[in-house]
C-alpha atoms as a PDB file:
ATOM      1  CA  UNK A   1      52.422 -26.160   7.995  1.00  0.00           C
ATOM      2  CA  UNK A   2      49.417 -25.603   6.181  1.00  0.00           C
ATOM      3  CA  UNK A   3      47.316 -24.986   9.668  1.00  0.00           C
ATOM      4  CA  UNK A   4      49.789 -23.174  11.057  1.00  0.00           C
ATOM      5  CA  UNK A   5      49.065 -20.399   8.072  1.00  0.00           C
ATOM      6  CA  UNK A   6      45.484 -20.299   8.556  1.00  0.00           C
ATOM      7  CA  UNK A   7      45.940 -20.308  11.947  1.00  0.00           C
ATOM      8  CA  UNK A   8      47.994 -17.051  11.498  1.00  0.00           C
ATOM      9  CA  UNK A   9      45.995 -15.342   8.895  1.00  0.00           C
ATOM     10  CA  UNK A  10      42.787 -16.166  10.957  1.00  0.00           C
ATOM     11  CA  UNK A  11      44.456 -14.051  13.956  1.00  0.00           C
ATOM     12  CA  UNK A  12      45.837 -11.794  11.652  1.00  0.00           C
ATOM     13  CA  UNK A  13      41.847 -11.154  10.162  1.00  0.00           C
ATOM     14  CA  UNK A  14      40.716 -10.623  14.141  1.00  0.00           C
ATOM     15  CA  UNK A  15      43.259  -8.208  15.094  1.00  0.00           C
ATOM     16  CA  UNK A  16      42.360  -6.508  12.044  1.00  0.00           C
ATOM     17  CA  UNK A  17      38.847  -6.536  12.820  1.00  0.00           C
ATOM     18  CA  UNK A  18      39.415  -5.596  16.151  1.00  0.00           C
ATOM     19  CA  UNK A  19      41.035  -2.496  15.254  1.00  0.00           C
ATOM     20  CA  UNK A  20      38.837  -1.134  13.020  1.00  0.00           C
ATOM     21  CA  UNK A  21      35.955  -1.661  15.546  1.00  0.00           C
ATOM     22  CA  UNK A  22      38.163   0.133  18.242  1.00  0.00           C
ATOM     23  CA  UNK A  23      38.458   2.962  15.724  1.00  0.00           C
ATOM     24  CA  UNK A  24      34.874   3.054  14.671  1.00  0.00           C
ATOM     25  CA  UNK A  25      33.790   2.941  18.283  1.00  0.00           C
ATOM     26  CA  UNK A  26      36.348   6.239  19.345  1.00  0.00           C
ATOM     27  CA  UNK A  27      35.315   7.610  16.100  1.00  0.00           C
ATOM     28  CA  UNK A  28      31.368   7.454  16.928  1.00  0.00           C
ATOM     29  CA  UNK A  29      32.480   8.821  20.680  1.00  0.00           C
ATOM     30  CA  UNK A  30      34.302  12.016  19.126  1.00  0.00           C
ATOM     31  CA  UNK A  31      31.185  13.096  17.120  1.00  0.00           C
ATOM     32  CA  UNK A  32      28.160  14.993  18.601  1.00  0.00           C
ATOM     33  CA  UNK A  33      25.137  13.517  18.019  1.00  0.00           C
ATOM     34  CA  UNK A  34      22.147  16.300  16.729  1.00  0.00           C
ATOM     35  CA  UNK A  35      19.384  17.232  18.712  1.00  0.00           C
ATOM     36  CA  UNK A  36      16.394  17.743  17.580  1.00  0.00           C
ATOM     37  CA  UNK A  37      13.809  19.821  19.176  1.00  0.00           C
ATOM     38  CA  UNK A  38      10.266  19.441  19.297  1.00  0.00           C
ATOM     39  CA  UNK A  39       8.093  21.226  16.850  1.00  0.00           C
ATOM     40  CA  UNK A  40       6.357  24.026  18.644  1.00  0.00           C
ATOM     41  CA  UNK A  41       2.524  24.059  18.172  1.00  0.00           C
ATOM     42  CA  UNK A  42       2.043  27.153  16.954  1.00  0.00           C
ATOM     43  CA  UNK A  43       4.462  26.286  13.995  1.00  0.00           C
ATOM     44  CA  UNK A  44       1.957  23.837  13.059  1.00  0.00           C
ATOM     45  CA  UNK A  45      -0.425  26.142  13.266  1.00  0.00           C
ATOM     46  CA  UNK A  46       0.643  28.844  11.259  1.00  0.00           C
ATOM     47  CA  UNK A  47       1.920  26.514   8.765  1.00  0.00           C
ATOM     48  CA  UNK A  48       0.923  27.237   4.875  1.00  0.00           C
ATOM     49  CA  UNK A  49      -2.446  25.635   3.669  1.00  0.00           C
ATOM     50  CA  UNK A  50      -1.794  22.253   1.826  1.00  0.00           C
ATOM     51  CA  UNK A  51      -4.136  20.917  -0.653  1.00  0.00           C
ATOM     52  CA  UNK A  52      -4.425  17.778  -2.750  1.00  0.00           C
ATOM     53  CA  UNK A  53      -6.563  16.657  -5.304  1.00  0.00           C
ATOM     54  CA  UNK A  54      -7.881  13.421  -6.783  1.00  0.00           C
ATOM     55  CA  UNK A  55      -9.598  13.120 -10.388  1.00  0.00           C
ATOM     56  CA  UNK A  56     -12.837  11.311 -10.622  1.00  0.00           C
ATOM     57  CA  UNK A  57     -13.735   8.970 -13.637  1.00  0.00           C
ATOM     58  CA  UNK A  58     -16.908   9.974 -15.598  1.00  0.00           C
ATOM     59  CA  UNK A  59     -18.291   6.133 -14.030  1.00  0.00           C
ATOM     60  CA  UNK A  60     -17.782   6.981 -10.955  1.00  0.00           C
ATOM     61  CA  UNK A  61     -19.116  10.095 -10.381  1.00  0.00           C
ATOM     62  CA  UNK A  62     -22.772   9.002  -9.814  1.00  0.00           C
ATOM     63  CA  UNK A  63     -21.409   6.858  -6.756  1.00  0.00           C
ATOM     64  CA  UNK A  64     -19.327   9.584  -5.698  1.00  0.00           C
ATOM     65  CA  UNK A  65     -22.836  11.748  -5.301  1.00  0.00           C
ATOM     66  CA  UNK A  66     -24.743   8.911  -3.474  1.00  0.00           C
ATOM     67  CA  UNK A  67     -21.895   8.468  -1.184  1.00  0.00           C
ATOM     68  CA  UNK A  68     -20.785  12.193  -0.655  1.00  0.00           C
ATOM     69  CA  UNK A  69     -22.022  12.102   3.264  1.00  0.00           C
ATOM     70  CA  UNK A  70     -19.834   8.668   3.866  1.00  0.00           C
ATOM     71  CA  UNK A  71     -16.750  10.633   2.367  1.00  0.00           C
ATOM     72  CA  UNK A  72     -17.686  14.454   3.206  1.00  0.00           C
ATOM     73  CA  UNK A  73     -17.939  13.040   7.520  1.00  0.00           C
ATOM     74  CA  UNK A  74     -14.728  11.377   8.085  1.00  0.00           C
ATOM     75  CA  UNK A  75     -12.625  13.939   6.661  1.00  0.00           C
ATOM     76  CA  UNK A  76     -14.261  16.997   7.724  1.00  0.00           C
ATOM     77  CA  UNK A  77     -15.369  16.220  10.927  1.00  0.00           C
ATOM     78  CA  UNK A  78     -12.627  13.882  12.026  1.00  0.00           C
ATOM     79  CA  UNK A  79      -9.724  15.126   9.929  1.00  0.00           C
ATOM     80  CA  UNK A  80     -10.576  18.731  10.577  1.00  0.00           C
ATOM     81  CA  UNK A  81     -10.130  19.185   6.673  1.00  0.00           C
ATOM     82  CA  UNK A  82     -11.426  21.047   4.067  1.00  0.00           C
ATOM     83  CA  UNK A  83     -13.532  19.143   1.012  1.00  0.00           C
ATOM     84  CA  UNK A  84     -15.246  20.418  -2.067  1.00  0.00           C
ATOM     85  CA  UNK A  85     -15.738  18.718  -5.690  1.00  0.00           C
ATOM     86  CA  UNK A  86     -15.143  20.538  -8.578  1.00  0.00           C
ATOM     87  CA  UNK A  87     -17.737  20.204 -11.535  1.00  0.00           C
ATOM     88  CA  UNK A  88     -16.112  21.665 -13.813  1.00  0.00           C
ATOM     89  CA  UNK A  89     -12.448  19.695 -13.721  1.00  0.00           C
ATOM     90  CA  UNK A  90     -14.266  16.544 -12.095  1.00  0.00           C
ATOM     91  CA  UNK A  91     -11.965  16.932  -9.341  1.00  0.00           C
ATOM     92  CA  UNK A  92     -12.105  16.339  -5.390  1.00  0.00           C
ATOM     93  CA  UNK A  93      -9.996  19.097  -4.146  1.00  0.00           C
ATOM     94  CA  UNK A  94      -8.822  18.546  -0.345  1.00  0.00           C
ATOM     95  CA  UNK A  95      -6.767  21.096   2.048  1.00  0.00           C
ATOM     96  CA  UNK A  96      -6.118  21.410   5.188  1.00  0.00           C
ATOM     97  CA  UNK A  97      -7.378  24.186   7.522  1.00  0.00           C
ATOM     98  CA  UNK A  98      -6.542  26.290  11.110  1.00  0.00           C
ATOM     99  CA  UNK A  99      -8.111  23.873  13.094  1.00  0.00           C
ATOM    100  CA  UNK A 100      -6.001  21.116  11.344  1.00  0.00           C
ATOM    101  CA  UNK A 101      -3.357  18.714  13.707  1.00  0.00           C
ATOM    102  CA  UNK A 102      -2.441  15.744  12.093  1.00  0.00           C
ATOM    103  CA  UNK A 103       0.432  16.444   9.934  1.00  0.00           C
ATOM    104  CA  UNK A 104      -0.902  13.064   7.640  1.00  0.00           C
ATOM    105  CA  UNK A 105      -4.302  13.597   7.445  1.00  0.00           C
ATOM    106  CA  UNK A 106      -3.991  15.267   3.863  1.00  0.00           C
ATOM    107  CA  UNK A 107      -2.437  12.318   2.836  1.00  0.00           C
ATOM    108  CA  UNK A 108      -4.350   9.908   4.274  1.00  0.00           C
ATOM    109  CA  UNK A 109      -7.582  11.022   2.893  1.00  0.00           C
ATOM    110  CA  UNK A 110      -6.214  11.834  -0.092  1.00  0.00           C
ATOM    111  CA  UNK A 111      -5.950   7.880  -0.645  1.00  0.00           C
ATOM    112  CA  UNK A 112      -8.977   6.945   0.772  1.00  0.00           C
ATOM    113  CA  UNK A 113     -10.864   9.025  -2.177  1.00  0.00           C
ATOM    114  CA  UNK A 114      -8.278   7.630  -4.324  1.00  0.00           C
ATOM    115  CA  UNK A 115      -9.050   4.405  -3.482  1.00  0.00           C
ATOM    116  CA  UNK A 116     -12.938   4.979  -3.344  1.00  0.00           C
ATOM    117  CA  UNK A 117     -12.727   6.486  -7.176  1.00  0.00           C
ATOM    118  CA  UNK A 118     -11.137   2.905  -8.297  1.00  0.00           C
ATOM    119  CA  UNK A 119     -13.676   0.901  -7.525  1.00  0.00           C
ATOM    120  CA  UNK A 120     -13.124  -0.274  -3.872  1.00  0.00           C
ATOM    121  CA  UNK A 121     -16.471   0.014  -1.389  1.00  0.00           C
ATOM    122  CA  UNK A 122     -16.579   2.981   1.000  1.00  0.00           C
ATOM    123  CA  UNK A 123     -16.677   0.666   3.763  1.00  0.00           C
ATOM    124  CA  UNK A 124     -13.284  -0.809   2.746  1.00  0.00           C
ATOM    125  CA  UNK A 125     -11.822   2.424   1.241  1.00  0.00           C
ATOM    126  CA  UNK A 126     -12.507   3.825   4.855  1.00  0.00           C
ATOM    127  CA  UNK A 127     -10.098   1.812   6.729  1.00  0.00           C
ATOM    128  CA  UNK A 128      -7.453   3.787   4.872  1.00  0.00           C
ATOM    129  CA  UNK A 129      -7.928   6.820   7.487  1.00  0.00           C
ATOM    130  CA  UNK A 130      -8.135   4.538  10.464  1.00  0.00           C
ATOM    131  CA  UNK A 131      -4.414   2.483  10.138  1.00  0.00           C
ATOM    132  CA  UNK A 132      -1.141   3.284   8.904  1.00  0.00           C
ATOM    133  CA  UNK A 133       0.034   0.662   6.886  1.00  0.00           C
ATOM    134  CA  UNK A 134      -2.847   0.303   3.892  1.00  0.00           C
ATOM    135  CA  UNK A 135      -1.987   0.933   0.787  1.00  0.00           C
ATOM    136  CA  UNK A 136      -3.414   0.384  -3.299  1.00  0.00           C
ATOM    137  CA  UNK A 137      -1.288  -0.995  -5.688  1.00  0.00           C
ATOM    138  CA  UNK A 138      -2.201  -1.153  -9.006  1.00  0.00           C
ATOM    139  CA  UNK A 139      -0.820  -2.934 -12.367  1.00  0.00           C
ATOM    140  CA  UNK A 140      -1.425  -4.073 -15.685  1.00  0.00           C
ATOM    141  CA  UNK A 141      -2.459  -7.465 -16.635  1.00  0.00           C
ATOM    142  CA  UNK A 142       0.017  -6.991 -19.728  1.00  0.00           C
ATOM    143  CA  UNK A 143       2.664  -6.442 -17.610  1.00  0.00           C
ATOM    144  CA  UNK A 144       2.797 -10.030 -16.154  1.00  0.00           C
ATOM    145  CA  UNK A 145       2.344 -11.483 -20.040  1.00  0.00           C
ATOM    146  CA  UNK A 146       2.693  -9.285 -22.542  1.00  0.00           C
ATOM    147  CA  UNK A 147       1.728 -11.846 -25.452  1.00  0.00           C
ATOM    148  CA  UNK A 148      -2.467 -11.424 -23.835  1.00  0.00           C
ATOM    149  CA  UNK A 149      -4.833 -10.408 -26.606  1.00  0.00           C
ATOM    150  CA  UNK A 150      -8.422 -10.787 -27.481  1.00  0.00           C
ATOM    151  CA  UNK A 151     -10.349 -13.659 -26.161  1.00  0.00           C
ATOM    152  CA  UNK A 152      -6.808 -15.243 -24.399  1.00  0.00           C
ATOM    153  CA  UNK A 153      -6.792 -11.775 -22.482  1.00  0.00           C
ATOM    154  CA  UNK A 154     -10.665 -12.397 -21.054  1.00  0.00           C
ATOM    155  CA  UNK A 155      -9.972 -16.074 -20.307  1.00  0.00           C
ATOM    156  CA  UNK A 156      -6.736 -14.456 -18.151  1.00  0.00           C
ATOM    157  CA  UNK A 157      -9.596 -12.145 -15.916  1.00  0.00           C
ATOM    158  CA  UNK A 158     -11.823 -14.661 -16.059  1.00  0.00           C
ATOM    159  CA  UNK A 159      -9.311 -17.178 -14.297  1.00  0.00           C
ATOM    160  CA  UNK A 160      -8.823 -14.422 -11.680  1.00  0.00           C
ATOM    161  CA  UNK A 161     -12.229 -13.814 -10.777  1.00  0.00           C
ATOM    162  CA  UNK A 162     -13.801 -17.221 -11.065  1.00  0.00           C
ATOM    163  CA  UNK A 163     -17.070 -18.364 -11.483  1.00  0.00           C
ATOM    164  CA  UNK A 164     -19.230 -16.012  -9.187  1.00  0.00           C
ATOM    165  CA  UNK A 165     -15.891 -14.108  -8.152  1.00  0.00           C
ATOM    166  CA  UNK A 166     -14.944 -17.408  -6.453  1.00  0.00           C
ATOM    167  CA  UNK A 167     -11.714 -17.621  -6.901  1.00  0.00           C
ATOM    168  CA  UNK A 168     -11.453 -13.293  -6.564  1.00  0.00           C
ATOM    169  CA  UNK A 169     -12.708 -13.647  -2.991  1.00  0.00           C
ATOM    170  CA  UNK A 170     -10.621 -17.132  -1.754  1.00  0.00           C
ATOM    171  CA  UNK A 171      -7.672 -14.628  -2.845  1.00  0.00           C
ATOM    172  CA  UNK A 172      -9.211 -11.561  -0.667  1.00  0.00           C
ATOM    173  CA  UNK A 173     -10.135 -14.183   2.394  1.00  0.00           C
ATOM    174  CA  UNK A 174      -7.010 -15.630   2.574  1.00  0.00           C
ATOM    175  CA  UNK A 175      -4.702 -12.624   2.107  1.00  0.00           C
ATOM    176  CA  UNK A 176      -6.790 -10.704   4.005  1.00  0.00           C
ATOM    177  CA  UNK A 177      -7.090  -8.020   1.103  1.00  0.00           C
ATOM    178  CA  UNK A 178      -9.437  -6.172  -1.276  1.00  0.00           C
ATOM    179  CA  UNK A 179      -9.562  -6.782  -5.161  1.00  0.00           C
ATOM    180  CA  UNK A 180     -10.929  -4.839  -7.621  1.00  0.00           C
ATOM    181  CA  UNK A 181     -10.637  -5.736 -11.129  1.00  0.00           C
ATOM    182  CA  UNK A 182     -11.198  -2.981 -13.882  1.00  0.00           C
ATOM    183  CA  UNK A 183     -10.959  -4.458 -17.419  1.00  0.00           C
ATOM    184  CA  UNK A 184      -7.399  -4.657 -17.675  1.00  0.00           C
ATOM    185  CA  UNK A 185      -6.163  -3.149 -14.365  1.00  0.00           C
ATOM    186  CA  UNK A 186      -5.884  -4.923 -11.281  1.00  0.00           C
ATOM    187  CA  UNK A 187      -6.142  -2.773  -7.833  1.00  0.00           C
ATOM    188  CA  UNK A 188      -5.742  -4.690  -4.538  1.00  0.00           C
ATOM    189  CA  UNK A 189      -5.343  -2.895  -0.841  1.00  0.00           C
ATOM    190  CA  UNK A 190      -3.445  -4.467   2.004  1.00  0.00           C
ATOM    191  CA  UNK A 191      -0.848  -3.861   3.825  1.00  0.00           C
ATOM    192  CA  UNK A 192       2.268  -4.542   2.450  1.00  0.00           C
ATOM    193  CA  UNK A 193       2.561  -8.408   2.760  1.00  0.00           C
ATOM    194  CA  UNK A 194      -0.871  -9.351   2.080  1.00  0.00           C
ATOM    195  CA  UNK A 195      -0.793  -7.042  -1.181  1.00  0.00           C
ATOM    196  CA  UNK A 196       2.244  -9.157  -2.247  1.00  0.00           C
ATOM    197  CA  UNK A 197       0.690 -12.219  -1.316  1.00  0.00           C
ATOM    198  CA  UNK A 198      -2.020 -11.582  -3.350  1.00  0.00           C
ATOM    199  CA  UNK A 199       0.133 -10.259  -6.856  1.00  0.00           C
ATOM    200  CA  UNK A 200       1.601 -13.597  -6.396  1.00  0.00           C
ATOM    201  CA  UNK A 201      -1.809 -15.504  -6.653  1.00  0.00           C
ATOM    202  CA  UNK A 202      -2.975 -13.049  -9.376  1.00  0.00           C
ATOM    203  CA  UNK A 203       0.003 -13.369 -11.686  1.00  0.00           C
ATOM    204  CA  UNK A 204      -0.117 -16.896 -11.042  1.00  0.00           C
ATOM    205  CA  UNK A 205      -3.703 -17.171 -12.591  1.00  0.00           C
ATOM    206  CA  UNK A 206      -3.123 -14.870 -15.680  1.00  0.00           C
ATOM    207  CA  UNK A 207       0.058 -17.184 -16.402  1.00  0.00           C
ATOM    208  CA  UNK A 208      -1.681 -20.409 -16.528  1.00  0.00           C
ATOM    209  CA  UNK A 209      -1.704 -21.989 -12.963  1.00  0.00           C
ATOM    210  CA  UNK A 210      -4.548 -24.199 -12.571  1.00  0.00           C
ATOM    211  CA  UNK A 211      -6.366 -22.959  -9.528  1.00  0.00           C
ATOM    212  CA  UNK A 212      -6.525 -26.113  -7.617  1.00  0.00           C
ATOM    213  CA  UNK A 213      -2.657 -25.151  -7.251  1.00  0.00           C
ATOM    214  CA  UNK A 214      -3.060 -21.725  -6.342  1.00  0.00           C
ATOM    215  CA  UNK A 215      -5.654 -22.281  -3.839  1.00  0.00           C
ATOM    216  CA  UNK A 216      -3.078 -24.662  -2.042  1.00  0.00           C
ATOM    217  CA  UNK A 217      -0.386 -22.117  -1.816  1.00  0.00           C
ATOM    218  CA  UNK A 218      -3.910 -19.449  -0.765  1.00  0.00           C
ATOM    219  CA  UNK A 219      -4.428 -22.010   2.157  1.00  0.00           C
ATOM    220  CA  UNK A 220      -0.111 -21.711   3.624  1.00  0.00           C
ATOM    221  CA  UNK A 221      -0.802 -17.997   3.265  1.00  0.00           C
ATOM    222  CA  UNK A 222      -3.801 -18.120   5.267  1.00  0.00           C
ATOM    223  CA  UNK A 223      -2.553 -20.369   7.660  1.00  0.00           C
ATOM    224  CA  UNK A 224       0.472 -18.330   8.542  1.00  0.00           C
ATOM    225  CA  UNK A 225      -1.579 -14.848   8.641  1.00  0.00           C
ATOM    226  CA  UNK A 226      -3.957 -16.302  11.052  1.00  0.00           C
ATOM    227  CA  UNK A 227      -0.584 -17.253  12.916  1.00  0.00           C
ATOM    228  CA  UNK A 228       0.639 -13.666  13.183  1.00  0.00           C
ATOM    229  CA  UNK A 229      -2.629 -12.026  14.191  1.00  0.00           C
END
């Protein structure tokens, strides 16, 4: 008796569910799906100039002058934009111009100063204009233990960079990312699954995870990256 009921409730459920597909599927062929047209060039051209701009520290502003040409080319000459830094509200003010095409090119090197004003190396910060999916993401030692002060707080960023930076660049060679640590801040640039791989392996070091663990776990990572690529 008792099959027979969930043999009829079970039909019951797939009649049911076959209805409501039916509907859904003459629903979806009643409504008129949007077009969208192309945009026309010349509304890109004669679009409104967009700027952006991206405060310098005081420390880095001597780096920013003896790397000016590495930053000034790629965005002027490549990104057809517009770049000037502003003494007075140590600023780098970017906006596009007339000759102008890619719609994300404001963007784009928008983060690449942001990420060279951090701390990150030109040559790394570069690769920001050259693929889509890099990114910096930045947080607080304090946020992953709150209870870190004085000397406990410098053993937590000394665990993370290691003697030498050791253990810093196992993390950056296996997740295939960039670290930069800045007293209490940590900035690291990826993409999206090598920057969490890395917060992992950070967060494990500032909460007490003996290395020797966290360079096993750095060694899966790597193994499956290398898989991928």
């Amino acid at each position: 008796m008792n099959q027979f009921v969930e043999e009829s409730i079970s039909s019951e459920e797939e009649e049911n569910l076959q209805e409501e597909i039916q509907f859904e599927n003459e629903s979806s062929g009643n409504e008129e799906i949007e077009e969208f047209t192309e945009i026309n060039k010349q509304k890109l051209e004669n679009k409104k100039i967009q700027y952006l701009k991206v405060n310098v520290p005081i420390h880095r502003i001597k780096s920013l002058k003896e790397n000016w040409d590495k930053i000034y080319t790629p965005i002027v000459e490549q990104n057809l934009l517009q770049i000037r830094y502003n003494t007075s509200k140590r600023d780098v003010e970017i906006r596009t111009s007339n000759y102008t095409k890619d719609i994300n090119a404001l963007q784009r090197s928008a983060d690449f100063v942001h990420a060279f004003c951090l701390g990150f190396e030109i040559e790394d910060a570069i690769a920001i204009l050259r693929l889509d999916n890099l990114f910096v993401d930045s947080f607080n030692i304090l946020e992953v233990k709150f209870s870190l002060k004085g000397d406990n707080l410098s053993r937590a960023i000394g665990r993370i960079v290691g003697q030498g930076g050791k253990t810093k660049y196992a993390i950056e060679n296996a997740t295939k990312t960039r670290i930069v640590m800045a007293g209490k801040m940590v900035h690291i640039l990826g993409t999206f699954n090598s920057v969490k791989y890395a917060r992992d392996a950070v967060c494990d070091l500032v909460l007490g995870t003996p290395p020797g663990k966290v360079y096993n776990k750095l060694r899966v990572i790597s193994s499956r990256l290398s898989e991928r690529f």
